[in-house]
Protein backbone atom coordinates (compact mmCIF):
# COMPACT_ATOMS: atom_id res chain seq x y z
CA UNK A 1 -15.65 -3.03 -7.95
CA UNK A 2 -16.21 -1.27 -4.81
CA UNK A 3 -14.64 -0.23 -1.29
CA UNK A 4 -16.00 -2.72 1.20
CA UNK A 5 -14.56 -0.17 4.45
CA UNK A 6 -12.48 2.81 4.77
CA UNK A 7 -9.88 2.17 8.05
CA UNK A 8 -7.98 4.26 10.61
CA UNK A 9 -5.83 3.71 12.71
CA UNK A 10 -4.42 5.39 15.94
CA UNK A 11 -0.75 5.46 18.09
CA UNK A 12 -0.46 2.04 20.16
CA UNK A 13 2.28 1.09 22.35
CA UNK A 14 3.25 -2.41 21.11
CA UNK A 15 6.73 -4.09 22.38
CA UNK A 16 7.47 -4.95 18.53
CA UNK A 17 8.26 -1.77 16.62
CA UNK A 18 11.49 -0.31 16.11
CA UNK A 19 9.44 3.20 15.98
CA UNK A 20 11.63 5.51 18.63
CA UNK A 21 8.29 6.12 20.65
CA UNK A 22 7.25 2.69 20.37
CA UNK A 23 4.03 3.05 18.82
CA UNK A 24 2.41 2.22 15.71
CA UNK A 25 -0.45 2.58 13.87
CA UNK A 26 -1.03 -0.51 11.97
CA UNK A 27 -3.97 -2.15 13.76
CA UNK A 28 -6.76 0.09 11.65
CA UNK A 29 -10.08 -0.53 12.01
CA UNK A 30 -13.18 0.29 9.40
CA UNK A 31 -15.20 3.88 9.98
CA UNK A 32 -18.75 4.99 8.99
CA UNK A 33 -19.55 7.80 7.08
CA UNK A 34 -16.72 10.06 5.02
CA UNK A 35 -13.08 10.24 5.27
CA UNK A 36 -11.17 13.00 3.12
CA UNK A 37 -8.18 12.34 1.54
CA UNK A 38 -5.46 14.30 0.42
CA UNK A 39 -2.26 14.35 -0.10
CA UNK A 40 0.09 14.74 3.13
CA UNK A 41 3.23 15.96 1.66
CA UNK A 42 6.60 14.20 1.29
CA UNK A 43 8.10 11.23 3.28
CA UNK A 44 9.31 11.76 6.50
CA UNK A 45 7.15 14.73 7.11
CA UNK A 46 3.69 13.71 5.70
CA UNK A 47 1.97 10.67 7.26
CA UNK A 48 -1.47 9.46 5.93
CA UNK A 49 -3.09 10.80 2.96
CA UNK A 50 -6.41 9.76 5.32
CA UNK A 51 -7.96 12.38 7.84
CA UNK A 52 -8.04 10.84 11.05
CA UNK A 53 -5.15 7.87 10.30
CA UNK A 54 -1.89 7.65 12.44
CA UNK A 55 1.54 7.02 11.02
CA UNK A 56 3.68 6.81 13.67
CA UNK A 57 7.07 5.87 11.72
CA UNK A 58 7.62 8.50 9.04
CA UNK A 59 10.71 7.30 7.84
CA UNK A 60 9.39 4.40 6.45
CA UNK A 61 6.02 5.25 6.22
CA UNK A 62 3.66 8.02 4.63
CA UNK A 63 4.15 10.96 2.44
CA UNK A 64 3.04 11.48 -1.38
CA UNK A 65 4.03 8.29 -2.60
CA UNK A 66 2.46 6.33 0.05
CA UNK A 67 -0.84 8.21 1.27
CA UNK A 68 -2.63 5.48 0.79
CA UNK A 69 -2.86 1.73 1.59
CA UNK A 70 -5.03 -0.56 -0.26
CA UNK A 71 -5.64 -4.09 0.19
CA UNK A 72 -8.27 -7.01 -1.40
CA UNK A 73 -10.56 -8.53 0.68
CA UNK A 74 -9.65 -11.52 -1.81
CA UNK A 75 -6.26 -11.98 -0.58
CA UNK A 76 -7.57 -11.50 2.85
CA UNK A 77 -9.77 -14.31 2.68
CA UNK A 78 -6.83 -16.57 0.80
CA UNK A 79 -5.12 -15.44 3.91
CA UNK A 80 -7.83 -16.84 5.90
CA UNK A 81 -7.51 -19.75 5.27
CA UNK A 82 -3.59 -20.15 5.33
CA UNK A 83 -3.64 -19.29 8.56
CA UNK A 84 -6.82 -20.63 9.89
CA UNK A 85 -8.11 -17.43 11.69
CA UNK A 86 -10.72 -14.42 11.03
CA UNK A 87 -8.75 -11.63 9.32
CA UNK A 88 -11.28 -8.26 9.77
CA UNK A 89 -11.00 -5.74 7.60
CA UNK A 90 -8.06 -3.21 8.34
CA UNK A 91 -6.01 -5.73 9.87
CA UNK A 92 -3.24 -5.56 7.45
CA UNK A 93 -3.09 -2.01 8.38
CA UNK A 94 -4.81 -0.79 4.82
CA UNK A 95 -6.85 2.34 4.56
CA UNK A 96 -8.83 0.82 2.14
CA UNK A 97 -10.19 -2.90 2.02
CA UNK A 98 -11.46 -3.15 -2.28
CA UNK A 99 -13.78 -5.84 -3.56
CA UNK A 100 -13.36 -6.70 -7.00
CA UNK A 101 -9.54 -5.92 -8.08
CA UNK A 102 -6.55 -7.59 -9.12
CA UNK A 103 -4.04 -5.56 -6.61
CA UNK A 104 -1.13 -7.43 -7.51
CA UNK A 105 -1.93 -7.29 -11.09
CA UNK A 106 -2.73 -3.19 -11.36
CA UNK A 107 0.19 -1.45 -12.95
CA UNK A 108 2.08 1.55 -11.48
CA UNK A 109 0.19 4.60 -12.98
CA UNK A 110 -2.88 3.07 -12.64
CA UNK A 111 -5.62 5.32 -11.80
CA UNK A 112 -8.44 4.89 -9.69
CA UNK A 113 -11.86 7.07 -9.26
CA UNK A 114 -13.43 6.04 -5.74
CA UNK A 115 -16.91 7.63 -5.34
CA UNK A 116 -17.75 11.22 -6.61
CA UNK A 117 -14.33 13.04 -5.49
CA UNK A 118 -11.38 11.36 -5.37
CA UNK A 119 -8.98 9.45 -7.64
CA UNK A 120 -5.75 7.95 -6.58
CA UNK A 121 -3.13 6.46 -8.64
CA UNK A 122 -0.53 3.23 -7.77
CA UNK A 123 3.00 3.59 -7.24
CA UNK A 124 4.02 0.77 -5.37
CA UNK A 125 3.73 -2.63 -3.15
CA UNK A 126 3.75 -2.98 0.33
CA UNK A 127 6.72 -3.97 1.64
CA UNK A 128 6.73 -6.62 5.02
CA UNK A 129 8.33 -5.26 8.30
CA UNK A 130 8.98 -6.46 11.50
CA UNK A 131 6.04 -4.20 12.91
CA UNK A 132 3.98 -6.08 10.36
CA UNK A 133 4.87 -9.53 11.85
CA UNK A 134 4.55 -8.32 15.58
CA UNK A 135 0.83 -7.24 14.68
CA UNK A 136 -0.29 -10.38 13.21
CA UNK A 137 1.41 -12.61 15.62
CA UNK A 138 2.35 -15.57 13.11
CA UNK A 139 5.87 -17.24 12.67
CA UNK A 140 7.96 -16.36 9.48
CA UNK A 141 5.08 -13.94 8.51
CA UNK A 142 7.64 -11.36 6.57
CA UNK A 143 9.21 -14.71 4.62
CA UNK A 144 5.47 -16.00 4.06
CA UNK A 145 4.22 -13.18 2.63
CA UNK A 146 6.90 -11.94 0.31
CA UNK A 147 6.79 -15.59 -1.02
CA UNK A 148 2.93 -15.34 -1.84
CA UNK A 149 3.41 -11.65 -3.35
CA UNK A 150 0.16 -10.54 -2.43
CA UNK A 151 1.24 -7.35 -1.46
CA UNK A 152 -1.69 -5.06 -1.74
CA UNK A 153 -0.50 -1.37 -3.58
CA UNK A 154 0.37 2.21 -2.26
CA UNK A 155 -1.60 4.95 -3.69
CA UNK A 156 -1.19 8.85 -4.13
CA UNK A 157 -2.99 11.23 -4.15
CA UNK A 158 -3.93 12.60 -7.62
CA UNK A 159 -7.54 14.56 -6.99
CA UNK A 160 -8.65 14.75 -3.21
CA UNK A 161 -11.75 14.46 -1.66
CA UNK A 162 -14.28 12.04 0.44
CA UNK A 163 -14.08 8.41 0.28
CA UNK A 164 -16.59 6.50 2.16
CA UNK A 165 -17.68 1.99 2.93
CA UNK A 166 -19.93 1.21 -0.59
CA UNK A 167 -18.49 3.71 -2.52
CA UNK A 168 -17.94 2.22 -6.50
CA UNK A 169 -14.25 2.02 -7.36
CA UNK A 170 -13.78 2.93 -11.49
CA UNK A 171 -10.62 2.04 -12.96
CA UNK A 172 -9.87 5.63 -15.28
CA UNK A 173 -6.63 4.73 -15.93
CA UNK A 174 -4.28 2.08 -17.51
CA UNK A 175 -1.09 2.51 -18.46
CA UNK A 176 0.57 0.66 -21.27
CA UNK A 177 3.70 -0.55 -19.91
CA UNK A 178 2.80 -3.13 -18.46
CA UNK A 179 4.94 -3.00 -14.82
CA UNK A 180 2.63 -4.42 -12.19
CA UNK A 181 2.68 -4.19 -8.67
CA UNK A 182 3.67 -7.76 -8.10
CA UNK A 183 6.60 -6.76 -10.43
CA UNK A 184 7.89 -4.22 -8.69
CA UNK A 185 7.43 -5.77 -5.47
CA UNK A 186 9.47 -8.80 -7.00
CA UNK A 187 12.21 -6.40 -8.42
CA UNK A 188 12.76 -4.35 -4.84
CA UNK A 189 13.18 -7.58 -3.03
CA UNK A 190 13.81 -11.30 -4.42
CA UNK A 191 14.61 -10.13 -7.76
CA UNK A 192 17.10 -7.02 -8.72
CA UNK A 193 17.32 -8.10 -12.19
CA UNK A 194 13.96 -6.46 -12.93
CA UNK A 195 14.72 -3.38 -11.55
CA UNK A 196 15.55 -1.80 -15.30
CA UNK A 197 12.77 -3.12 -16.50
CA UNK A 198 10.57 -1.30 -14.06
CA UNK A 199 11.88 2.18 -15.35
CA UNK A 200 9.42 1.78 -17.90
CA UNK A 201 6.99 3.21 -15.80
CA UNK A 202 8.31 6.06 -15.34
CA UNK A 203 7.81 8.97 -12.91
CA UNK A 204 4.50 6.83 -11.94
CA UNK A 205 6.76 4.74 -9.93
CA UNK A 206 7.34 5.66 -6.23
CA UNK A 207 10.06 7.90 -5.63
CA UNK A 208 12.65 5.31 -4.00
CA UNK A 209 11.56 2.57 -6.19
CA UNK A 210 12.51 5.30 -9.14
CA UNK A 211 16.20 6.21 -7.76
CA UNK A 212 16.77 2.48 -7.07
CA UNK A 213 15.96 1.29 -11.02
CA UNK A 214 18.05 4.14 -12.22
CA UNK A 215 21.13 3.24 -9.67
CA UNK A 216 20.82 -0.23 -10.80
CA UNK A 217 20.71 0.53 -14.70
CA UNK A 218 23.77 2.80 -14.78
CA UNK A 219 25.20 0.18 -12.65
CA UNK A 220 25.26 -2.46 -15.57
CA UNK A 221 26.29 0.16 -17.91
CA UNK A 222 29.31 0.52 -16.21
């Protein structure tokens, strides 16, 4: 396992965000040498957890619980050939294009050691937007891709340091609850119902993911 590139991107004007400036940073594109990563601080004030990397829309985007975005160069090349064009690396918008693991099938709390430095740990799936689908230009893309489920995973911040293209990716960390990122992805959008079951995971789980199981669970009570 191993990071294939290490992406940034920066503010572009684009006619499909509902960002108030109008920009985004989605279209990221790989970097040579070291990037540090930290962690930027809490939603709506931090953005990337990537030095260098724009996030234009903090409401939605950034903070702790999203610092960083990983996604497989697998699913990019199943992609590939859905949609019959080149998908580069970074062109999901991830920070960090992996070779070698099951994204959809790491669990929340799942730690990761990338290089010498840093180690990050999963809290949640990507989410499609409508700045997602402007990017990549293709019909239905938010529909497509919540039905494939291939969402890629979020990452904080749990020891900072320098990340860099080649570096070996160690997983240091497995929880044993067995919530995966395709099941939260599945219980925040086409199925509720698994929201309680997600609480297993505890504090791991991104913040608004968290509130949402518990809001759900007392709900039933009720």
């Amino acid at each position: 396992m191993k990071l294939l590139s290490v992406n940034l991107g920066h503010p572009r004007a684009v006619p499909y965000t509902d960002q108030p400036e109008g920009v985004t940073g989605i279209d990221k594109k790989p970097v040579d040498g070291p990037v540090r990563v930290s962690a930027p601080g809490p939603k709506g004030v931090g953005g990337s957890g990537l030095t260098g990397d724009a996030v234009c829309d903090r409401r939605h985007h950034g903070g702790d619980d999203q610092a960083v975005y990983a996604y497989a160069r697998e699913d990019l090349d199943a992609w590939e050939q859905a949609t019959g064009r080149p998908l580069a690396n970074g062109c999901f918008g991830e920070n960090l294009t992996t070779d070698g693991l099951d994204l959809s099938g790491a669990l929340i709390g799942e730690r990761w050691r990338i290089g010498a430095e840093v180690v990050l740990e999963v809290t949640s799936a990507r989410i499609p937007c409508r700045t997602f689908q402007g990017h990549l230009g293709e019909r239905g893309w938010v529909k497509r891709f919540t039905q494939k489920g291939a969402t890629g995973a979020y990452l904080r911040v749990i020891e900072p340091g320098e990340v860099r293209a080649g570096d070996p990716i160690e997983i240091v960390h497995r929880p044993d609850h067995g919530v995966t990122v395709a099941m939260q992805f599945r219980a925040v959008t086409t199925e509720r119902e698994l929201l309680p079951r997600v609480l297993a995971a505890g504090e791991a789980l991104h913040a608004e993911t968290l509130a949402a199981a518990r809001k759900y669970a007392a709900a039933r009570e009720d």
